[in-house]
Protein backbone atom coordinates (compact mmCIF):
# COMPACT_ATOMS: atom_id res chain seq x y z
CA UNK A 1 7.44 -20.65 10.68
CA UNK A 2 8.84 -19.40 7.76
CA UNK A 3 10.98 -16.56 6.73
CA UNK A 4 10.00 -13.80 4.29
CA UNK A 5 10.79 -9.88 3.42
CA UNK A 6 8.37 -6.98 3.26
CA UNK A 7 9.14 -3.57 2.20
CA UNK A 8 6.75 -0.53 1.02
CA UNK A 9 10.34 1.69 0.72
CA UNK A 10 10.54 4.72 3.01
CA UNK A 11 13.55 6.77 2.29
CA UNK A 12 13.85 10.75 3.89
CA UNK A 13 13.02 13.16 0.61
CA UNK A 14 17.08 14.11 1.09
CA UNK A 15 18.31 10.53 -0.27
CA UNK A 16 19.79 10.25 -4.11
CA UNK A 17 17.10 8.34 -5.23
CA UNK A 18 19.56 6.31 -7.83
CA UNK A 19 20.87 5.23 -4.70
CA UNK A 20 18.35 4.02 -2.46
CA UNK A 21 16.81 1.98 -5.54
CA UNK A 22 20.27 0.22 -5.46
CA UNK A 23 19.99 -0.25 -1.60
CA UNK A 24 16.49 -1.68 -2.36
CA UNK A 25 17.14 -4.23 -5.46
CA UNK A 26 20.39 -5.31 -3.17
CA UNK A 27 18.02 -5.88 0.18
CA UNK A 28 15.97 -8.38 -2.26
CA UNK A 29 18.83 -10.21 -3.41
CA UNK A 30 20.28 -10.37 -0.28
CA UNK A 31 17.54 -11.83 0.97
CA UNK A 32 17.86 -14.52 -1.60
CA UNK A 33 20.74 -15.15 -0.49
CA UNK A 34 20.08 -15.46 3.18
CA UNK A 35 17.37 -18.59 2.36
CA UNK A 36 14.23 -16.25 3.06
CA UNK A 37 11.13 -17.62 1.93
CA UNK A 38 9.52 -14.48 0.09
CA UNK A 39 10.21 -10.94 -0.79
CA UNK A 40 7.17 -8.24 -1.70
CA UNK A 41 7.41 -4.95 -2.37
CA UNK A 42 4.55 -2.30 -1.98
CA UNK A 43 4.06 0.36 -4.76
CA UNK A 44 3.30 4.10 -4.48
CA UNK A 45 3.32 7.06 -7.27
CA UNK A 46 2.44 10.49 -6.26
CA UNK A 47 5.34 9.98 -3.13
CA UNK A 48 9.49 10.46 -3.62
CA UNK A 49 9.41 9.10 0.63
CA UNK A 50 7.73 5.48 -0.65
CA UNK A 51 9.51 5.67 -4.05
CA UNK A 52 8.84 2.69 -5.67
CA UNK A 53 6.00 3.05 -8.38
CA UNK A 54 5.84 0.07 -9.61
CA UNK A 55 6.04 -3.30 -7.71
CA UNK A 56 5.66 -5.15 -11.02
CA UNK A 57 8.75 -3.56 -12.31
CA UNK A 58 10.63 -3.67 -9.45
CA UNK A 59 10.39 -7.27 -9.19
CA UNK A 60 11.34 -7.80 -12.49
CA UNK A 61 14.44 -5.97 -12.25
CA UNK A 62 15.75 -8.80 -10.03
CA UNK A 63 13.72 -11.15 -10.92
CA UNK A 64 17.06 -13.22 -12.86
CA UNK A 65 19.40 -12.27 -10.07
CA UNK A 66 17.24 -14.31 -7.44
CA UNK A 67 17.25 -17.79 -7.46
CA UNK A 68 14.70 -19.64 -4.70
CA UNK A 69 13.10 -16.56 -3.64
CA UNK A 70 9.10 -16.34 -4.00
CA UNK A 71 8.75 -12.56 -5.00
CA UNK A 72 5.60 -10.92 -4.86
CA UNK A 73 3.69 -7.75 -4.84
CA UNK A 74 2.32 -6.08 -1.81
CA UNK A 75 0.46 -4.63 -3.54
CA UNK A 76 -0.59 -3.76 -7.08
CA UNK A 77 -3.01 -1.13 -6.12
CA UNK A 78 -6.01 -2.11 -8.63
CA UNK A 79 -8.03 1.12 -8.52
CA UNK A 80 -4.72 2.87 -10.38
CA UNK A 81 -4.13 0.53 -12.80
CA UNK A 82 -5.92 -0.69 -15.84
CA UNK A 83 -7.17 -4.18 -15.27
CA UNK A 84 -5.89 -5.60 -18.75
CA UNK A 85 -2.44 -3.79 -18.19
CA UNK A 86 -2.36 -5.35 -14.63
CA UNK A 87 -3.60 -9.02 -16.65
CA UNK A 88 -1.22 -8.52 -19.02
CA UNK A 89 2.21 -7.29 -17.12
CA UNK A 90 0.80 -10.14 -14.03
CA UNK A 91 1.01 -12.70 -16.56
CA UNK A 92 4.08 -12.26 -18.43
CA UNK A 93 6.45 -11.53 -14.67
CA UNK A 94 4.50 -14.77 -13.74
CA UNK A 95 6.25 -16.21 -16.54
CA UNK A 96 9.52 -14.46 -16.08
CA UNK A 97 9.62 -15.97 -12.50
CA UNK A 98 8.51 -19.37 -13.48
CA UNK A 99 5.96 -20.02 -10.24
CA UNK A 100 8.03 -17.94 -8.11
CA UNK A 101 5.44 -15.08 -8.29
CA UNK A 102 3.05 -14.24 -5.41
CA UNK A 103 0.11 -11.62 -6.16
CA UNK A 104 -0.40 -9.32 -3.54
CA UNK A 105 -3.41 -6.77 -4.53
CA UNK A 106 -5.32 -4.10 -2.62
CA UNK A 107 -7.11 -0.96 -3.69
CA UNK A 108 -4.22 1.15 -2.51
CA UNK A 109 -3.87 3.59 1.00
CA UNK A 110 -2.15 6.44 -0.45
CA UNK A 111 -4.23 9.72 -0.64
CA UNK A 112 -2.15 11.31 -2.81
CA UNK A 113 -3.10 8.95 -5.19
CA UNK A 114 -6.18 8.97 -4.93
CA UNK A 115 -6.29 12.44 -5.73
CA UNK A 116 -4.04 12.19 -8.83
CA UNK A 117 -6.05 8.92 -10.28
CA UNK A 118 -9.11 10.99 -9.46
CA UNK A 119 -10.99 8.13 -6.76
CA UNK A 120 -10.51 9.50 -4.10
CA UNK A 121 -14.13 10.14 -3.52
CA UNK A 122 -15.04 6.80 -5.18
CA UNK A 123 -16.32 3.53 -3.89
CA UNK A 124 -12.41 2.26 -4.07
CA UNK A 125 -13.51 -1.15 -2.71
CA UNK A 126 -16.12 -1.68 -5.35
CA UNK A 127 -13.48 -0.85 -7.96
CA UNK A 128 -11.20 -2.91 -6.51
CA UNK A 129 -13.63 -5.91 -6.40
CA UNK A 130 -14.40 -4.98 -10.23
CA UNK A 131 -10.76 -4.59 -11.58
CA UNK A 132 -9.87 -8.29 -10.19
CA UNK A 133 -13.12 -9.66 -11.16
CA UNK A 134 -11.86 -8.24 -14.80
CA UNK A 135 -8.00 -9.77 -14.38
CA UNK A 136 -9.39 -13.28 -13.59
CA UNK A 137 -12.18 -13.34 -16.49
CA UNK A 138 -9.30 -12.37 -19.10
CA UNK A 139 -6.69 -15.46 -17.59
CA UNK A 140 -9.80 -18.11 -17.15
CA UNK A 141 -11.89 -16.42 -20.55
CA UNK A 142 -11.57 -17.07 -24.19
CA UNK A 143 -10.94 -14.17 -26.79
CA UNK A 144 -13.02 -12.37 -28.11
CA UNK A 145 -13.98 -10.86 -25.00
CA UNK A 146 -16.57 -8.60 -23.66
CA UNK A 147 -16.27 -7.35 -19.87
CA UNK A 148 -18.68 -4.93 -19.26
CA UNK A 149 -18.53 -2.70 -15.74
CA UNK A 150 -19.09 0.30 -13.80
CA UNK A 151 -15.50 1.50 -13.85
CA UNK A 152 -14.00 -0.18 -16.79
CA UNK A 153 -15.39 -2.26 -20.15
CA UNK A 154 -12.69 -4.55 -21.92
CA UNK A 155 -13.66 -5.95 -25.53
CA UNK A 156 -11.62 -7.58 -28.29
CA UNK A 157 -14.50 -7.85 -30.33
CA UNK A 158 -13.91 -5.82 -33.03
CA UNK A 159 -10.45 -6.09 -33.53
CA UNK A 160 -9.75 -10.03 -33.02
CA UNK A 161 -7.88 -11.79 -35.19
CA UNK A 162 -7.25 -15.45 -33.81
CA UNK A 163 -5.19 -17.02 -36.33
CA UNK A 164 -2.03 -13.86 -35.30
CA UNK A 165 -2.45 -13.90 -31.50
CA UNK A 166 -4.57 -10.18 -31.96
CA UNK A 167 -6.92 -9.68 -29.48
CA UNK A 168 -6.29 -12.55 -26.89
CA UNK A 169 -4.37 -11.74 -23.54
CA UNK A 170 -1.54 -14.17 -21.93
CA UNK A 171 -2.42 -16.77 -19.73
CA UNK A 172 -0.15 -16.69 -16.09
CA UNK A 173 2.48 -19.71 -15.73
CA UNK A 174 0.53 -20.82 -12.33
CA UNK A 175 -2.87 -22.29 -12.97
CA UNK A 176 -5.73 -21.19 -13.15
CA UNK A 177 -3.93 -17.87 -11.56
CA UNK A 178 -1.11 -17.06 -9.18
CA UNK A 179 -1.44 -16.97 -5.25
CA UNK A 180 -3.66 -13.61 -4.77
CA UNK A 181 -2.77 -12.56 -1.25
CA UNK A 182 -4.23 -8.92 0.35
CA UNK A 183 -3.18 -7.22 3.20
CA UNK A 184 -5.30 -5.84 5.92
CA UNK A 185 -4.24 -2.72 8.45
CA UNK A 186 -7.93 -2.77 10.72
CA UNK A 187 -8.48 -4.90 13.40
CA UNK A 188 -11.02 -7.19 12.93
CA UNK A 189 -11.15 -6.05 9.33
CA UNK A 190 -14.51 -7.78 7.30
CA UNK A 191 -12.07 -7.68 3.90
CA UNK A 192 -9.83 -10.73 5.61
CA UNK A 193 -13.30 -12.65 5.61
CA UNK A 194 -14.42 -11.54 2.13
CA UNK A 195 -10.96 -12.52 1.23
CA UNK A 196 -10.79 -16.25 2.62
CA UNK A 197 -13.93 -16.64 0.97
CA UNK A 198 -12.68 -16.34 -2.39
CA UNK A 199 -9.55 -18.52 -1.35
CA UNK A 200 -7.36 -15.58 -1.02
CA UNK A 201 -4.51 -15.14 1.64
CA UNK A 202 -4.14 -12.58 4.34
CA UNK A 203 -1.48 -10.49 4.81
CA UNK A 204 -1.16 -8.42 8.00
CA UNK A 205 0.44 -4.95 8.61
CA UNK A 206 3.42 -4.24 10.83
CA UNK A 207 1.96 -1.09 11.40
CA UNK A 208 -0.85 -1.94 13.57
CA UNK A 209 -0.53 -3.37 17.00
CA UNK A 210 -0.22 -7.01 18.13
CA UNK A 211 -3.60 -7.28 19.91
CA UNK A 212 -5.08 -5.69 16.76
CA UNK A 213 -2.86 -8.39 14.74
CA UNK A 214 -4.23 -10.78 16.62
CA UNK A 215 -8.16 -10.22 15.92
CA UNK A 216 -7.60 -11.24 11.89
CA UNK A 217 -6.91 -14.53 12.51
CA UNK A 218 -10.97 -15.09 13.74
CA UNK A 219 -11.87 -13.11 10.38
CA UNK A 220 -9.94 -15.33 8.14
CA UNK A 221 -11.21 -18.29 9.84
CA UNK A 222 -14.53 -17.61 9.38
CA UNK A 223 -14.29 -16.59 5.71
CA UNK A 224 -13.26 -20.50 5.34
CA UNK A 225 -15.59 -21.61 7.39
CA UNK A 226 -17.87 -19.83 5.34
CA UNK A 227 -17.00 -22.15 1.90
CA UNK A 228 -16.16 -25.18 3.89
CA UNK A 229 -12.26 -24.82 3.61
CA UNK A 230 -9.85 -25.21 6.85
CA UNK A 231 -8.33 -22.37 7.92
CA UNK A 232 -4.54 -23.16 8.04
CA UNK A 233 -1.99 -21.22 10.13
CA UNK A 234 0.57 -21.50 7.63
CA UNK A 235 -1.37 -19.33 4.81
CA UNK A 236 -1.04 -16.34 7.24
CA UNK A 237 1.45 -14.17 7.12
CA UNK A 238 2.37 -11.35 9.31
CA UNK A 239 4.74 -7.90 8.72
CA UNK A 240 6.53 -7.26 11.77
CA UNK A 241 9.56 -4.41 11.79
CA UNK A 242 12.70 -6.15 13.72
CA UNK A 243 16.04 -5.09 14.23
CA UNK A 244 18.52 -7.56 15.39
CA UNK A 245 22.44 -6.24 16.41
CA UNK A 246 25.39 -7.82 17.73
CA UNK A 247 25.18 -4.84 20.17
CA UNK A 248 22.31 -4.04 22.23
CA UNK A 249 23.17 -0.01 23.03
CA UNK A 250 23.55 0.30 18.82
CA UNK A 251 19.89 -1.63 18.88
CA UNK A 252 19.14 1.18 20.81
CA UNK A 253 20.63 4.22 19.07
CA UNK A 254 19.61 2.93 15.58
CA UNK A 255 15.86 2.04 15.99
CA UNK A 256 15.02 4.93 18.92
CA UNK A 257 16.79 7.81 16.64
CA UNK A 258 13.50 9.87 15.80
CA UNK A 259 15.62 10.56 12.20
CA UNK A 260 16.76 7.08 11.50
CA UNK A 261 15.79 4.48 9.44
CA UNK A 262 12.54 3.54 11.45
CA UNK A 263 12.33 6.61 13.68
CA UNK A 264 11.41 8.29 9.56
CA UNK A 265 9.45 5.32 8.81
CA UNK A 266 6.85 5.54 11.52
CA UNK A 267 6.93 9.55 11.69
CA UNK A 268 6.37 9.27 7.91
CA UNK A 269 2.85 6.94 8.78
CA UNK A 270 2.25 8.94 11.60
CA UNK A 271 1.77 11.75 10.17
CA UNK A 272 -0.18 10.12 7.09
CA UNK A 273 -2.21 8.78 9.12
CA UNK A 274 -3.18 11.36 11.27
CA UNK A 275 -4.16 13.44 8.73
CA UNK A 276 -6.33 10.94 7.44
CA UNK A 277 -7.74 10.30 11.46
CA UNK A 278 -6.57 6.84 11.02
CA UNK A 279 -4.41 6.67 14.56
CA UNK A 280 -5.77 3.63 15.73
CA UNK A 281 -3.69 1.50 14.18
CA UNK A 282 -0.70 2.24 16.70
CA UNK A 283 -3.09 2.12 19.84
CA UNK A 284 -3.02 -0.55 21.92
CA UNK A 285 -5.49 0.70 23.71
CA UNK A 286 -8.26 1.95 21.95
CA UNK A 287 -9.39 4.41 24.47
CA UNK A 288 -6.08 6.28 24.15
CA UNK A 289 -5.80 9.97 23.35
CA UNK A 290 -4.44 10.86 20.36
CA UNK A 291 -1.85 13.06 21.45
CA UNK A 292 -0.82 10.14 23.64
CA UNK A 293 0.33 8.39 20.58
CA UNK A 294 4.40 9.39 20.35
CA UNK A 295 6.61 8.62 18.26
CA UNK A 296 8.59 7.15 21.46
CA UNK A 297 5.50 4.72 22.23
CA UNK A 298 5.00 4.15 18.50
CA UNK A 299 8.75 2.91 18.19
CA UNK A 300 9.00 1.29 21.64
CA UNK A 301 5.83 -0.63 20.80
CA UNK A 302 5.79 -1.69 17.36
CA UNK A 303 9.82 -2.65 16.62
CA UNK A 304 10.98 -5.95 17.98
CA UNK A 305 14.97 -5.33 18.32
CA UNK A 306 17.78 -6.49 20.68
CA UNK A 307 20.09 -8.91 20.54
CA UNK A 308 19.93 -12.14 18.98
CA UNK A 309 18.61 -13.93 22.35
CA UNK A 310 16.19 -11.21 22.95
CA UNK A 311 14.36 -10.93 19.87
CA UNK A 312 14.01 -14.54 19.54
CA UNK A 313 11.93 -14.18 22.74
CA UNK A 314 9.91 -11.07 21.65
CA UNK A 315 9.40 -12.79 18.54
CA UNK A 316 8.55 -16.32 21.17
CA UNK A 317 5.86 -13.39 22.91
CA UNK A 318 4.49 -12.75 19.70
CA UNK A 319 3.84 -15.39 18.36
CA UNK A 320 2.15 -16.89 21.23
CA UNK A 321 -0.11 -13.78 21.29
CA UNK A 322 -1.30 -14.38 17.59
CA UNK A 323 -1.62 -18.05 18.08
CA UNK A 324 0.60 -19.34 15.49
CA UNK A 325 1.25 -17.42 11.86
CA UNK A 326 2.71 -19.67 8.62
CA UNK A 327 5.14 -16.51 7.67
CA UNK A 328 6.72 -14.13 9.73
CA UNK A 329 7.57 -11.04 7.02
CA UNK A 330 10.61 -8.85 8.60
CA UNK A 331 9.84 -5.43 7.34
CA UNK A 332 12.80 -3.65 5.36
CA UNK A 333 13.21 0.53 5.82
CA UNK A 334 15.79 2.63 5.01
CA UNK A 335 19.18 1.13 4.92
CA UNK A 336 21.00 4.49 7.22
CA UNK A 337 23.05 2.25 8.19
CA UNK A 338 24.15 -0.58 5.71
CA UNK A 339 26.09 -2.12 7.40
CA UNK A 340 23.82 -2.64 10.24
CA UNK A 341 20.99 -3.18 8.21
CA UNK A 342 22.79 -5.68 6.38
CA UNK A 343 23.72 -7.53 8.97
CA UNK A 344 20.24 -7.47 11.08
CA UNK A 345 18.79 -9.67 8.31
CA UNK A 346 21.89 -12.15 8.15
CA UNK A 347 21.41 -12.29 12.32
CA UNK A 348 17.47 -12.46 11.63
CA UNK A 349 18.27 -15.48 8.92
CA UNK A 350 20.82 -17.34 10.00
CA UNK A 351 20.38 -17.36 13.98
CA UNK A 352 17.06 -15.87 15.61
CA UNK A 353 14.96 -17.64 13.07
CA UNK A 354 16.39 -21.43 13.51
CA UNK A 355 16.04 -20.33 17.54
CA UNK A 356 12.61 -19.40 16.84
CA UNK A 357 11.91 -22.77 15.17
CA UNK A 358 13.81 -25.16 17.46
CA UNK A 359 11.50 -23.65 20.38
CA UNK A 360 8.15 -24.00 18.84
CA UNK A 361 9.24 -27.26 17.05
CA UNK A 362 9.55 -26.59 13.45
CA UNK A 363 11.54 -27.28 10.79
């Protein structure tokens, strides 16, 4: 099982911002440094709490002080973007990161966006579906071209002009396009089969339960069932939020603080996502009330976090629930502490994960 990063920021509104981009670039690197797999970063704009609004520029604002890392976006929201801007900007970090680049796309779960982009009341997943349909006609398509659709029509008809390079987009450094990956927060959710079947990989939330985790695996398999393509373990990857400490009261004390760095993050959701009646993604139980959803329960049931020995086994539970994931994606918030939060990914890197391994039997 392999090692990779996740973060959609979440800082309190109170941070410098300056700041807490620094914290973020530096969490990247770091985990360069560390020997994780992948790093993606999620984008929002209408938001100073999840302050990145650009993944694409994020990424390549370290994408020459990383070395091994895959980085990747998670996601490039297509219903807010401009399919030949996203073609365009795609290709050329693709270059940048010569085959290091993984592209992470999704039609975006921010309301606030929504509003300000004026979609909100839109068929999102048909624009979605439209804008990537676009991307991948302008890498595969020869100039002039003429994409005609509901939400968007790109043409270089009238203004080509071969022989100077006017009028024909880049091509990506991967071939025919780079990894497209999309990330699903419903159990059972139909878009991990609609996904599969176009060879895509799935991405799963840390902010929905395990059980609920563990009903996208079926999905995924059936979408390659559904073109004839195995469904391999190691395409899946999974966000999980883990704290690991030398010190099991400061495990406690850091990750149970309702105004810490995850006690924010999940109040921040919470409270998104109740307003949006979305809840049941921190249910275990569907039948539960709503106002039996806490932020206690949320944090006691949804962050691994101990000790070196005990995470390895939470993670060992875990696993075994899902059935076996390719990735495991440790979920980065709000460095409060960074010290600690520093030193939770060099535990997760450099001891729970080779634990982890040596007990399932993995490299």
């Amino acid at each position: 099982m392999k090692l990779g990063f996740f973060t959609m920021p979440m800082h309190p509104p109170g941070r410098n911002y300056t700041q807490t981009l620094k914290e973020d670039r530096e969490a990247f690197i770091l985990a360069d440094q560390l020997g994780f797999a992948e790093a993606l970063v999620g984008e929002h704009i209408a938001d100073i709490c999840e302050s990145i609004p650009s993944s694409l520029a994020f990424l390549a604002s370290v994408a020459h002080q990383t070395r091994q890392i895959k980085l990747g976006t998670g996601t490039v929201n297509l219903t807010n973007n401009h399919p030949a801007q996203v073609a365009a900007v795609t290709a050329m970090l693709d270059h940048m990161l010569e085959g290091r680049f993984l592209f992470g796309i999704g039609p975006g779960g921010l309301r606030s966006d929504m509003e300000v982009f004026n979609n909100i009341d839109l068929d999102r997943n048909a624009m979605f579906l439209e804008s990537i349909e676009h991307i991948l006609a302008l890498w595969s398509g020869v100039a002039p071209y003429e994409l005609q659709g509901k939400y968007w029509n790109i043409s270089t008809k009238r203004t080509l002009i071969a022989e100077t390079g006017q009028g024909i987009f880049l091509k990506p450094y991967q071939q025919p396009h780079p990894p497209i990956l999309v990330t699903a927060i419903t159990p059972s959710s139909k878009g991990i089969t609609a996904a599969a079947e176009r060879g895509w990989k799935p991405i799963s939330a840390n902010f929905l339960q395990s059980n609920g985790v563990a009903t996208h695996w079926p999905m995924y398999a059936q979408g390659c069932a559904n073109i004839g393509e195995p469904a391999l373990r190691a395409d899946w990857r999974v966000c999980k939020s883990i704290f690991v400490a030398d010190d099991d009261a400061a495990v406690e004390r850091y990750v149970m603080d309702h105004k810490g760095a995850y006690g924010f993050y999940f109040w921040n959701l919470y409270t998104k996502r109740k307003s949006a009646k979305a809840l049941f993604s921190f249910k275990r139980d569907p039948a539960m009330a709503d106002d039996e959803v806490t932020l206690d329960y949320i944090l006691d049931t949804m962050v691994i976090r101990g000790s070196v020995s005990s995470v390895v086994d939470q993670l060992l539970a875990f696993r075994e629930e899902l059935g076996g994931i390719g990735t495991l994606l440790y979920c980065g918030h709000d460095w409060a502490d960074p010290e600690l939060a520093r030193r939770s990914m060099q535990l997760m890197a450099e001891q729970v994960m080779p634990r982890v391994n040596a007990a399932i039997g993995e490299a």
